[in-house]
N, C-alpha and C. Protein backbone atom coordinates (compact mmCIF):
# COMPACT_ATOMS: atom_id res chain seq x y z
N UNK A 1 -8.91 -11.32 -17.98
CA UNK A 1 -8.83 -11.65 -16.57
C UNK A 1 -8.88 -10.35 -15.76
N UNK A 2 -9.58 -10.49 -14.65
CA UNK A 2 -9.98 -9.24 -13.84
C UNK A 2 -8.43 -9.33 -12.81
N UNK A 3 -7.97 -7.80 -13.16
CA UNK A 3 -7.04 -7.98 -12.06
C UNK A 3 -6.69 -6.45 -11.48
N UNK A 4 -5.79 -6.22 -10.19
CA UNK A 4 -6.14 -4.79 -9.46
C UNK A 4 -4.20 -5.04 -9.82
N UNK A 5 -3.99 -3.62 -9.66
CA UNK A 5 -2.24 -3.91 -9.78
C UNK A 5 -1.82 -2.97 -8.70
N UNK A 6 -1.21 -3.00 -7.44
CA UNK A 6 -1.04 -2.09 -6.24
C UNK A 6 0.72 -1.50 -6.43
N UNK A 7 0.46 -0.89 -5.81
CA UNK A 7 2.33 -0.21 -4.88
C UNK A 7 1.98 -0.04 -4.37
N UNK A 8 3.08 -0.57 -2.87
CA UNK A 8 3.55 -0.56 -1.60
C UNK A 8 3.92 0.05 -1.40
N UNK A 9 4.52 0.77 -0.18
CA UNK A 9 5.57 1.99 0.01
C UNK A 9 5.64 1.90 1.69
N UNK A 10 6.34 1.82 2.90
CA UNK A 10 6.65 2.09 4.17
C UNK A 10 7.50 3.18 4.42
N UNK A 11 7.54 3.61 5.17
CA UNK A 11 8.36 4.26 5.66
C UNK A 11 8.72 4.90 7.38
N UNK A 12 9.53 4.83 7.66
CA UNK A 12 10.27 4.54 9.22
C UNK A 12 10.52 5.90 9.88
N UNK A 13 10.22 6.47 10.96
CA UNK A 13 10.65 7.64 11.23
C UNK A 13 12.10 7.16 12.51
N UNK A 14 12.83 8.03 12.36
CA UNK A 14 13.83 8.36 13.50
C UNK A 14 14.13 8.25 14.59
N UNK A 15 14.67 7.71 15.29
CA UNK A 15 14.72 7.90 16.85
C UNK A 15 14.41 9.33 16.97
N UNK A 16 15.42 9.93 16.55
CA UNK A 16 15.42 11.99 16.95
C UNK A 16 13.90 11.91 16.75
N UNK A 17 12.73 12.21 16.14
CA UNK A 17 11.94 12.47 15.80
C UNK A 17 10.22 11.47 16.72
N UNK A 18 10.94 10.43 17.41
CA UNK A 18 9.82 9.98 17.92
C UNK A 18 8.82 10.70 18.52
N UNK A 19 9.47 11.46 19.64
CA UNK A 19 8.65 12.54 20.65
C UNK A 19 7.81 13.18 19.85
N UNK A 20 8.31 14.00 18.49
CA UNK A 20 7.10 14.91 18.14
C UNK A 20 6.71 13.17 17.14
N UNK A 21 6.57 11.87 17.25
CA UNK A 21 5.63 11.15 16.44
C UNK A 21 4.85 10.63 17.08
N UNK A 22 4.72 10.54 18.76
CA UNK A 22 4.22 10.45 19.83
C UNK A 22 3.12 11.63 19.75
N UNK A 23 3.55 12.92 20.05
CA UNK A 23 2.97 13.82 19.64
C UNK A 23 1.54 13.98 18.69
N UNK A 24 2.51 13.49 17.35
CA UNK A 24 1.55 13.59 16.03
C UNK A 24 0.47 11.91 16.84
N UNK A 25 0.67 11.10 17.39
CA UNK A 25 0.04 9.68 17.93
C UNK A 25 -1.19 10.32 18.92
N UNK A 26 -0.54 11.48 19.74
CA UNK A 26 -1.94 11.37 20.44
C UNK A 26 -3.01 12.62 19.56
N UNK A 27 -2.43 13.46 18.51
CA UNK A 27 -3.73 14.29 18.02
C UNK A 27 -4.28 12.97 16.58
N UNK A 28 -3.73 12.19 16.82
CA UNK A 28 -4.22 11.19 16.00
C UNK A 28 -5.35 10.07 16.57
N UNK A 29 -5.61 10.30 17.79
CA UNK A 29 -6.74 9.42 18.51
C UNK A 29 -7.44 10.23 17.82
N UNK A 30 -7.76 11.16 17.90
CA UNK A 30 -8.98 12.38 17.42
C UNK A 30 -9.52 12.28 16.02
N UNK A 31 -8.70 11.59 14.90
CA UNK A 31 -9.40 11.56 13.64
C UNK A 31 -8.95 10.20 13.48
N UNK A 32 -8.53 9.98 12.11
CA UNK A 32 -9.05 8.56 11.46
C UNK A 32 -7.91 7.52 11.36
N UNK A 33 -7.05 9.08 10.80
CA UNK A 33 -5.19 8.20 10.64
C UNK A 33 -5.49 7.16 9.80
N UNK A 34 -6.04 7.94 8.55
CA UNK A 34 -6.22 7.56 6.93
C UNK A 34 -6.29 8.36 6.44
N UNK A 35 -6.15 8.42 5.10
CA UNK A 35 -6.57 9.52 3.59
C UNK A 35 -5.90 9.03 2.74
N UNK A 36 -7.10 9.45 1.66
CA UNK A 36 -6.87 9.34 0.01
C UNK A 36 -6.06 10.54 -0.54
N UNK A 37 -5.23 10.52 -1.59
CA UNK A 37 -4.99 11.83 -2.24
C UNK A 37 -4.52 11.16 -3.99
N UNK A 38 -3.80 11.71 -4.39
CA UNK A 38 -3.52 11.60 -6.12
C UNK A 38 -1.74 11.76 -5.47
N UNK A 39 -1.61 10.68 -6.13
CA UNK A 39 0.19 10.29 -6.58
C UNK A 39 0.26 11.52 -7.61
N UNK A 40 2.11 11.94 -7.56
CA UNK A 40 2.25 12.55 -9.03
C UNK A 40 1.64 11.43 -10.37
N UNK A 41 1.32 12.23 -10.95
CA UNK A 41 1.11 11.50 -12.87
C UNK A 41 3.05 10.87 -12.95
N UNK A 42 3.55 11.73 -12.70
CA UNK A 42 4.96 10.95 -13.39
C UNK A 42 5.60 9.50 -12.99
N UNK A 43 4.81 9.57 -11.64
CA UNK A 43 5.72 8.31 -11.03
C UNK A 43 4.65 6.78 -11.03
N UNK A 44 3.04 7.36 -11.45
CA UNK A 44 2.42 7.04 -11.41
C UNK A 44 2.54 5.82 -13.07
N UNK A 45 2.87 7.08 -14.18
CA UNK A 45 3.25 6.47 -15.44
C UNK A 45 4.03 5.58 -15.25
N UNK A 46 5.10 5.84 -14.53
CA UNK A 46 6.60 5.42 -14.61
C UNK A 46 6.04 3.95 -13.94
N UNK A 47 5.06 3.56 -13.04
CA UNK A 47 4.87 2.36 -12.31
C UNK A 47 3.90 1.28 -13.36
N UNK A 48 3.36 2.29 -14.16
CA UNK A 48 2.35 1.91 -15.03
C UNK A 48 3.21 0.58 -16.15
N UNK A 49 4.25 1.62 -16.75
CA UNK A 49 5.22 0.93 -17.41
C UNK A 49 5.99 0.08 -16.85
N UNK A 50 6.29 0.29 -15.37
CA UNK A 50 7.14 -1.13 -15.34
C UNK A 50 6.03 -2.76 -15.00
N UNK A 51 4.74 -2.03 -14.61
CA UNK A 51 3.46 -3.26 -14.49
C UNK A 51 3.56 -4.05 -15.54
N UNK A 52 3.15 -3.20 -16.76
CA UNK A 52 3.24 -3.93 -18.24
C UNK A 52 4.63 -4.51 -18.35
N UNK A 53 5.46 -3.75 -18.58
CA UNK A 53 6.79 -4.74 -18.83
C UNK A 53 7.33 -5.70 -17.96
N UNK A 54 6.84 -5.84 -16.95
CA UNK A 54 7.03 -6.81 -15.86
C UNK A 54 5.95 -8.17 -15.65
N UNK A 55 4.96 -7.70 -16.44
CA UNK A 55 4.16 -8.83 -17.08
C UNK A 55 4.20 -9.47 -18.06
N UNK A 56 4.76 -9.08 -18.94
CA UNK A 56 5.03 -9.52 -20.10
C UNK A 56 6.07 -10.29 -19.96
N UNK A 57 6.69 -10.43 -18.83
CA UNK A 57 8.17 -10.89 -18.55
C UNK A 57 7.89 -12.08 -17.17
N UNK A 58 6.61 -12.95 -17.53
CA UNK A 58 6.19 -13.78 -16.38
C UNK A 58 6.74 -13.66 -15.26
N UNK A 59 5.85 -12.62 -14.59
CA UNK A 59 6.50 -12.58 -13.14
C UNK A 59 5.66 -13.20 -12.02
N UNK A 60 6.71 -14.00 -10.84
CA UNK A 60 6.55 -15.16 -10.36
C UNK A 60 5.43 -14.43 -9.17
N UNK A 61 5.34 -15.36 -7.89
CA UNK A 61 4.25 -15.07 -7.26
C UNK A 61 4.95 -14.38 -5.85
N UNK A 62 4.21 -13.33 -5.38
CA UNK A 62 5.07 -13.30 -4.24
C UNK A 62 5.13 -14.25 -2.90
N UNK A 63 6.69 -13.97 -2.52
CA UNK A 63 6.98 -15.17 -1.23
C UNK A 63 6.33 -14.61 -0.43
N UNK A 64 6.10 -15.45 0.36
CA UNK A 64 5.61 -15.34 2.06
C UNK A 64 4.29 -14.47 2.07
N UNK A 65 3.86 -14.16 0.58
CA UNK A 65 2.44 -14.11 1.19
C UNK A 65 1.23 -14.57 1.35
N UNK A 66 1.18 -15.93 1.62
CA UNK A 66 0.28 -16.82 2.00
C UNK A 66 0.15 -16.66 3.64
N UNK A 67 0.93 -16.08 4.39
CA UNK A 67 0.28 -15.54 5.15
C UNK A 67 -1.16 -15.19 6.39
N UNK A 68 -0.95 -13.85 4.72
CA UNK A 68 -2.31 -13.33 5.50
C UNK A 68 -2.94 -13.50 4.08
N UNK A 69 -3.60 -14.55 3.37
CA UNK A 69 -4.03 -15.10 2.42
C UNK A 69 -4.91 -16.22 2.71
N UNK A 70 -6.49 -16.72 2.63
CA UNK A 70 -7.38 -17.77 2.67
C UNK A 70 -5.97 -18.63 1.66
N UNK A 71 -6.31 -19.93 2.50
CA UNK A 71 -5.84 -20.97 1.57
C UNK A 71 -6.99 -20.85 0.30
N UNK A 72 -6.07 -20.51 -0.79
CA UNK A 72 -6.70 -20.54 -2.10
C UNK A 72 -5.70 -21.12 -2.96
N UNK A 73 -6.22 -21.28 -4.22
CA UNK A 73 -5.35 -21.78 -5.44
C UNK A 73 -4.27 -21.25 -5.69
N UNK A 74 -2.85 -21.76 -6.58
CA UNK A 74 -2.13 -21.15 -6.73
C UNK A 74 -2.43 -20.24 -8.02
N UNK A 75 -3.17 -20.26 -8.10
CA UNK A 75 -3.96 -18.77 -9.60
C UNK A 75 -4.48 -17.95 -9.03
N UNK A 76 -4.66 -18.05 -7.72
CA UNK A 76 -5.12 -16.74 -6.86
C UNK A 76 -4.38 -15.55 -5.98
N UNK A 77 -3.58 -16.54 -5.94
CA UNK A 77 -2.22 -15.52 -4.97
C UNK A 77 -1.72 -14.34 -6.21
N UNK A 78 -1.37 -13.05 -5.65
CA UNK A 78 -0.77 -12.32 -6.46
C UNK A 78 0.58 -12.75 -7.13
N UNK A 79 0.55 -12.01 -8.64
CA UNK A 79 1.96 -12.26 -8.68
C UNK A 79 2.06 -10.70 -8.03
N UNK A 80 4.21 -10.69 -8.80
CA UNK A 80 4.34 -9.84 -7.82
C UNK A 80 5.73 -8.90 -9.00
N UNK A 81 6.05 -7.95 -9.50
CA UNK A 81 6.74 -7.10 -10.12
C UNK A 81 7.31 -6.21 -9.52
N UNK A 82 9.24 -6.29 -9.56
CA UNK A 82 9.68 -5.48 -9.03
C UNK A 82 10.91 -5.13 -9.57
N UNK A 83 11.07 -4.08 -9.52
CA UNK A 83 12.33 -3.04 -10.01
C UNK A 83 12.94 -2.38 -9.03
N UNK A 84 14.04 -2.69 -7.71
CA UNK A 84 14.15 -2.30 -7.72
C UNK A 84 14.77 -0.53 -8.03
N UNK A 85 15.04 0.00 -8.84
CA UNK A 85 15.51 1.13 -9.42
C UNK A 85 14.50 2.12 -8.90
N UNK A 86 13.44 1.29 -9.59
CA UNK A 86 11.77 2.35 -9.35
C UNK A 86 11.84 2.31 -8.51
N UNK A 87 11.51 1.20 -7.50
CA UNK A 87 10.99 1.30 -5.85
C UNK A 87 11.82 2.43 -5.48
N UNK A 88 13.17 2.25 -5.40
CA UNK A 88 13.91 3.69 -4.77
C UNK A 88 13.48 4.90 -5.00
N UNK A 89 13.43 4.88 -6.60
CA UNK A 89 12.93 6.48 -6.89
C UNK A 89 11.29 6.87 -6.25
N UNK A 90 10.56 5.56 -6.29
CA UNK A 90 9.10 5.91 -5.99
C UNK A 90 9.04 6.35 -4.32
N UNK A 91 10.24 6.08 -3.82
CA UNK A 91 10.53 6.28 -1.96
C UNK A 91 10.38 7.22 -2.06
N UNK A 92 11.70 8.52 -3.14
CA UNK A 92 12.26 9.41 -2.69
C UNK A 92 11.55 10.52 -3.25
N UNK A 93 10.05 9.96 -4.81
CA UNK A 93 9.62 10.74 -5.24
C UNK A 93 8.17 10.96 -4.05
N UNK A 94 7.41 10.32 -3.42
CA UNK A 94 6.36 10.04 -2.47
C UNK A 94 6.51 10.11 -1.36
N UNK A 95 7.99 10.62 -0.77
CA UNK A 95 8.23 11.12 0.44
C UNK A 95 7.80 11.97 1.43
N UNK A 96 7.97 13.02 0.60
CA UNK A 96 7.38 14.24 1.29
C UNK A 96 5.81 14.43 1.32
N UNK A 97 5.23 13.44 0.61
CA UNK A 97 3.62 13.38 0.69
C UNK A 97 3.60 12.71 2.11
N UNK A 98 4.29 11.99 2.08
CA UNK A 98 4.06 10.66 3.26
C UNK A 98 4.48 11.73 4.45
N UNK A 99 5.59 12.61 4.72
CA UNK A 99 5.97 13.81 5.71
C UNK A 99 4.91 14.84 5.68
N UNK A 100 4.30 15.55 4.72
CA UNK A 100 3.54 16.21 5.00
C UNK A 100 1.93 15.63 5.95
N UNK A 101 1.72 14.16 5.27
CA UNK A 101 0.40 13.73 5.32
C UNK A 101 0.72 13.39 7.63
N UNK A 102 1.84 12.59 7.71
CA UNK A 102 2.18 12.25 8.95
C UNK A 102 2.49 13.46 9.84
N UNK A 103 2.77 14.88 9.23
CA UNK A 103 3.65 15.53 10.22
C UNK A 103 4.79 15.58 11.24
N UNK A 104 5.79 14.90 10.56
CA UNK A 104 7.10 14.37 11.32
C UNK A 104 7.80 13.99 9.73
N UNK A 105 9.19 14.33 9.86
CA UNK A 105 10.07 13.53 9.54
C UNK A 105 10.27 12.32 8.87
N UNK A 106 10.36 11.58 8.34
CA UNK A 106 10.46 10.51 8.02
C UNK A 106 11.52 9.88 6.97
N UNK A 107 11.89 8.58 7.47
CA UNK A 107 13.28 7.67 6.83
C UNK A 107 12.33 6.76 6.21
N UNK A 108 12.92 6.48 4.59
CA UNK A 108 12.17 5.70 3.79
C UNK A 108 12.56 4.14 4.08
N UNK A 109 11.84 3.31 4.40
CA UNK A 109 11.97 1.89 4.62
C UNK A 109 11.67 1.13 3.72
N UNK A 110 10.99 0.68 3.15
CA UNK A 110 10.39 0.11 2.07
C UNK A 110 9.76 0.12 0.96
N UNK A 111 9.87 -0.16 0.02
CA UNK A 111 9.13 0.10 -1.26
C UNK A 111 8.53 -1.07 -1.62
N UNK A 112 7.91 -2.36 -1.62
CA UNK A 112 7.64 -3.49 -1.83
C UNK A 112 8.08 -3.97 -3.52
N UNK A 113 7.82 -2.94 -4.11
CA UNK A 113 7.36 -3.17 -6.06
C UNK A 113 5.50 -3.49 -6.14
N UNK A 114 5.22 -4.16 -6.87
CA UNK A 114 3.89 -4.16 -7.78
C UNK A 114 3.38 -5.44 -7.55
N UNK A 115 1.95 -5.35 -6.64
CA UNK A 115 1.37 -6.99 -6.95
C UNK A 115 0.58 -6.97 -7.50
N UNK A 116 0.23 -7.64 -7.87
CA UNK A 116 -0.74 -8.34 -9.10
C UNK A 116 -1.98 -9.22 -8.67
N UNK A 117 -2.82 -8.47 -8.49
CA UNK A 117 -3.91 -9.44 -7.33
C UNK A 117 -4.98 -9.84 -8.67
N UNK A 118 -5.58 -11.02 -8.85
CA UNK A 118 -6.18 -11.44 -9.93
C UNK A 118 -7.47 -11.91 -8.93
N UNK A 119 -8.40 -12.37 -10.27
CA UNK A 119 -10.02 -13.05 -10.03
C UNK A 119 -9.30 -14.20 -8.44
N UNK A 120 -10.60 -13.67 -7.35
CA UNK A 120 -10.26 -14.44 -6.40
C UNK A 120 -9.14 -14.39 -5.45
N UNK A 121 -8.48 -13.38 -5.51
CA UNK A 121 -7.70 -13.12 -4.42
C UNK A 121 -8.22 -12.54 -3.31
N UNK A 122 -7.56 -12.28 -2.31
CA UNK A 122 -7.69 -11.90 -1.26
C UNK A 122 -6.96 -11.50 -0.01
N UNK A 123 -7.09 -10.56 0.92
CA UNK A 123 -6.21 -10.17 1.95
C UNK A 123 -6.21 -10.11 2.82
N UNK A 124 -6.51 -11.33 4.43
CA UNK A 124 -6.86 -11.23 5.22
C UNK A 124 -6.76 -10.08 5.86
N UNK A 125 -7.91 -9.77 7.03
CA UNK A 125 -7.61 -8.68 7.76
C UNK A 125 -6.38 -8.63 8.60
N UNK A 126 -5.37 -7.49 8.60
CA UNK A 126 -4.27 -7.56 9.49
C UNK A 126 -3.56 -6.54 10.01
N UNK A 127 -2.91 -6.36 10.58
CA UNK A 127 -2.42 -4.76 10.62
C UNK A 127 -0.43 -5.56 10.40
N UNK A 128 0.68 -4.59 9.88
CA UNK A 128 1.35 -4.86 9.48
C UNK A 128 2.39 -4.41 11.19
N UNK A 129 3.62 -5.12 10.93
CA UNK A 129 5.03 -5.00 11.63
C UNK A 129 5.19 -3.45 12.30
N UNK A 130 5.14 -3.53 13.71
CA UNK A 130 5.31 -2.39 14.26
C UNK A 130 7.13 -1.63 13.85
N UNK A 131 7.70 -2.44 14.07
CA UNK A 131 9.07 -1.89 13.59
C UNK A 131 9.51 -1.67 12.04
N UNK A 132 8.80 -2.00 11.09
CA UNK A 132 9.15 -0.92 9.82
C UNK A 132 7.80 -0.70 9.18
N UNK A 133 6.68 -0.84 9.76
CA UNK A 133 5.38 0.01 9.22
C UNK A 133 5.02 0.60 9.95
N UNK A 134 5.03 2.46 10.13
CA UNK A 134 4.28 2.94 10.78
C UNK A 134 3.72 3.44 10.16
N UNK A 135 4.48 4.04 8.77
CA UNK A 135 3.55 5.10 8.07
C UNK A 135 3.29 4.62 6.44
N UNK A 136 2.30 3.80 6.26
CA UNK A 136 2.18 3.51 4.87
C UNK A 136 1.42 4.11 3.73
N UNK A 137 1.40 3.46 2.35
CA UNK A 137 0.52 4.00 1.60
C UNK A 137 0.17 2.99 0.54
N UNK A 138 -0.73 2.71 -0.12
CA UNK A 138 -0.96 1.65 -1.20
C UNK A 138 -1.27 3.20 -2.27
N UNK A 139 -0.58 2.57 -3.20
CA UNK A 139 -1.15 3.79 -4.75
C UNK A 139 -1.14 2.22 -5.34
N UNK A 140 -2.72 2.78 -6.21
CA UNK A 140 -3.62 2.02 -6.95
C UNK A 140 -2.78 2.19 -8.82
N UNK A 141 -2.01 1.53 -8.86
CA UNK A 141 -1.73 1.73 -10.50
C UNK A 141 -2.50 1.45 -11.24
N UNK A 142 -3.19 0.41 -11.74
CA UNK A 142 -4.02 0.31 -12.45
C UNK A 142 -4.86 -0.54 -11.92
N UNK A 143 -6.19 -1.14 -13.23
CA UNK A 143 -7.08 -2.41 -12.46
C UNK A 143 -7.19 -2.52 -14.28
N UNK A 144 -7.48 -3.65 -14.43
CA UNK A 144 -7.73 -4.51 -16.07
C UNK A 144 -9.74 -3.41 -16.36
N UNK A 145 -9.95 -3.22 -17.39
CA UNK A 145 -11.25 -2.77 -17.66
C UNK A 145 -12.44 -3.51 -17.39
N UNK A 146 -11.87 -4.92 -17.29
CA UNK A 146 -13.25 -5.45 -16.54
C UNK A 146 -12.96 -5.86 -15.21
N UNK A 147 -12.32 -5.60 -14.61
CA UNK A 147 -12.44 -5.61 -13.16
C UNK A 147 -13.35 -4.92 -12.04
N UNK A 148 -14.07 -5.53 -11.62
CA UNK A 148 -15.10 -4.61 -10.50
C UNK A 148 -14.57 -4.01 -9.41
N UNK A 149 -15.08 -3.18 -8.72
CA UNK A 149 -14.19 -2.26 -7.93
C UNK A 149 -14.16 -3.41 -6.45
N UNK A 150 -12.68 -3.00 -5.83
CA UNK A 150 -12.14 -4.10 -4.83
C UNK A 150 -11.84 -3.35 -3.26
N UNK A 151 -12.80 -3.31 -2.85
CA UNK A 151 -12.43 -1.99 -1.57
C UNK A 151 -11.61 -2.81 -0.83
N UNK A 152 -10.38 -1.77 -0.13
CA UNK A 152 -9.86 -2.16 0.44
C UNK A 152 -10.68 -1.71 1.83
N UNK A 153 -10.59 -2.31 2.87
CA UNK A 153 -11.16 -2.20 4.08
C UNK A 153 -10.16 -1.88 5.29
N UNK A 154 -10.46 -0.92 6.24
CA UNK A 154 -9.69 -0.44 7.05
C UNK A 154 -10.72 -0.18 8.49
N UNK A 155 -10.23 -0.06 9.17
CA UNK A 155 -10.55 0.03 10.50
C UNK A 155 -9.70 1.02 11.14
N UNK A 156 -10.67 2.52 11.25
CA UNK A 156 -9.62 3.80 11.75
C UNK A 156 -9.57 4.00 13.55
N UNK A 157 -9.50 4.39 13.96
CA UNK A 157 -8.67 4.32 15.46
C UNK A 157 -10.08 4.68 16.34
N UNK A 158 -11.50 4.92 15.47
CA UNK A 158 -12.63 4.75 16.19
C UNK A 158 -13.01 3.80 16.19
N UNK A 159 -12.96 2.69 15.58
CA UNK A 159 -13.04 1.48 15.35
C UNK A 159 -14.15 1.07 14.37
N UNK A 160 -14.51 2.33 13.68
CA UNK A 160 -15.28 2.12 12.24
C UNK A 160 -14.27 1.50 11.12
N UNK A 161 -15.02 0.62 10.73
CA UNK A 161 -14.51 -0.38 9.55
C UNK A 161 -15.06 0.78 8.19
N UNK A 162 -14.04 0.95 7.44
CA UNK A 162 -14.51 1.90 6.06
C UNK A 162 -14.03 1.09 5.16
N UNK A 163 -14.93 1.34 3.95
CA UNK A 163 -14.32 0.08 2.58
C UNK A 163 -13.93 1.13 1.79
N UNK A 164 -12.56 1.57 1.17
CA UNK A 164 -12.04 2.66 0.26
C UNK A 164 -12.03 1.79 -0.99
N UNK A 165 -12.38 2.46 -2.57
CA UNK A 165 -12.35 1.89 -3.55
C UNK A 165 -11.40 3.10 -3.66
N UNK A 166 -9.93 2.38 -4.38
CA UNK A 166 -9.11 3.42 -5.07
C UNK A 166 -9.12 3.08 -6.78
N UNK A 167 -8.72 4.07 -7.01
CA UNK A 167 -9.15 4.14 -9.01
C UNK A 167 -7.15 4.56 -9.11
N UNK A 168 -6.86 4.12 -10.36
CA UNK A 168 -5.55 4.53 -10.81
C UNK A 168 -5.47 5.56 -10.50
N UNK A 169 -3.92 6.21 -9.66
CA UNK A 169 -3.50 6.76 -9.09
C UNK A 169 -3.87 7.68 -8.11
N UNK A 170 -4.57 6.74 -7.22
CA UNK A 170 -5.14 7.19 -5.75
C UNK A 170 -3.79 6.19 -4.61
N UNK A 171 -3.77 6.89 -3.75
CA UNK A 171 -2.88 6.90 -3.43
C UNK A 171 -3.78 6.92 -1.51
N UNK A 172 -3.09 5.68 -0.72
CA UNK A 172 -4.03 5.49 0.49
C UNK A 172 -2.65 5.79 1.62
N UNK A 173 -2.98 6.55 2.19
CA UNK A 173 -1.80 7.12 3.35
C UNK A 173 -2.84 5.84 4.79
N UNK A 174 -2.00 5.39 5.42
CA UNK A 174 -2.53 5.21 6.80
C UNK A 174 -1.50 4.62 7.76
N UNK A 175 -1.70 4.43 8.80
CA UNK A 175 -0.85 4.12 9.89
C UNK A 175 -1.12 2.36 10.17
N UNK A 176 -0.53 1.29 8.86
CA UNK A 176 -0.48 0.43 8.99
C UNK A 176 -0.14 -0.77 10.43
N UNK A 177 0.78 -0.18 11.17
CA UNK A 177 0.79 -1.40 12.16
C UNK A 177 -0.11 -0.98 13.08
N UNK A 178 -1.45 0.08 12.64
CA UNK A 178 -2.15 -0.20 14.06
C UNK A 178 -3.72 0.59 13.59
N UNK A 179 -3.89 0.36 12.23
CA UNK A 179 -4.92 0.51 11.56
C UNK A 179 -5.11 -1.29 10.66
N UNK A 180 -6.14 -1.79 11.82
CA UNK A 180 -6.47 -3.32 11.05
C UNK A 180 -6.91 -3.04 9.76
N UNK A 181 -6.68 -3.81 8.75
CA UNK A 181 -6.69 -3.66 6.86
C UNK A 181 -6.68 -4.83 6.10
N UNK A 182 -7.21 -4.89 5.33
CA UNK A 182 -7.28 -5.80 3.91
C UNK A 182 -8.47 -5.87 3.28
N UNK A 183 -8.43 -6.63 2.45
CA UNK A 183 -8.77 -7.19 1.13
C UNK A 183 -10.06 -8.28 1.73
N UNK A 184 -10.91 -8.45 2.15
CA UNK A 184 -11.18 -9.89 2.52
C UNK A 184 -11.95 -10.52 1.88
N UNK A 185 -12.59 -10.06 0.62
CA UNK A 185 -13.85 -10.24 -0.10
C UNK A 185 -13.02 -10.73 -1.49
């Protein structure tokens, strides 16, 4: 079965810190407010292993995301794998990528865990929750060997639509609640 396996990650900046994120907001009209880079290998493994062992351990489908989901089958919706333990450590290890990449500060908000997107899924276009997504990232853990490549699609603040194919442990920085995104194919 063809399947893509993602991590989530949000993260929240500060009251103290808005002004210079305002700041970093307007030299951000000027470029794309996206990029690719490479996760560490360690945390990357470490997500690898809890995918597998969290599959092997029938894991259920995630809630509430039908969503931003085509009514499709219930074999199409992702499942969904989560630890928290990892998610924390994957906050506190992918932090400072997410601070360097944003230029400001930043308070870790979310870690989602691991979905499991199989043959026929999909992600409507959407942009996410202004109050705990400003600064996100999807890292690509794995994809099954016969899976064809699944661009994710984004729309950067010129209003060019770009389709990014990420490969295990690519790692997508962007400014989710106001960069439109998904899966739609």
């Amino acid at each position: 079965m063809k399947q893509h396996f993602l991590y989530s990650s949000h993260y929240w900046f500060s009251q103290y810190f808005q002004y210079n994120f305002y700041c970093t907001y307007l030299f951000s009209l000027y470029n794309n407010r996206w990029g690719v880079t490479r996760a560490p290998d360690t945390i990357v493994d470490e997500l690898k292993t809890m995918l597998y062992l969290g599959l092997m351990n029938n894991p259920g489908q995630e809630a509430d995301f039908e969503e931003v989901t085509e009514k499709q089958t219930k074999a199409a919706l992702p499942l969904f794998v989560r630890d928290p333990r990892i998610n924390r450590k994957a906050l506190r290890t992918l932090k400072s990528m997410h601070e360097e990449w944003a230029g400001v500060p930043l308070v870790e908000e979310t870690a989602y865990g691991l979905r499991v997107y199989r043959n026929h899924s999909n992600l409507l276009m959407h942009v996410d929750r202004h109050d705990t997504h400003v600064i996100s990232s999807i890292l690509h853990v794995d994809h099954s060997s016969d899976a064809e490549p699944w661009p994710l699609v984004i729309e950067d603040f010129q209003g060019n639509t770009n389709e990014v194919v990420l490969e295990s442990g690519d790692m997508l920085f962007y400014e989710s609640s106001k960069c439109l995104h998904g899966r739609p194919r």
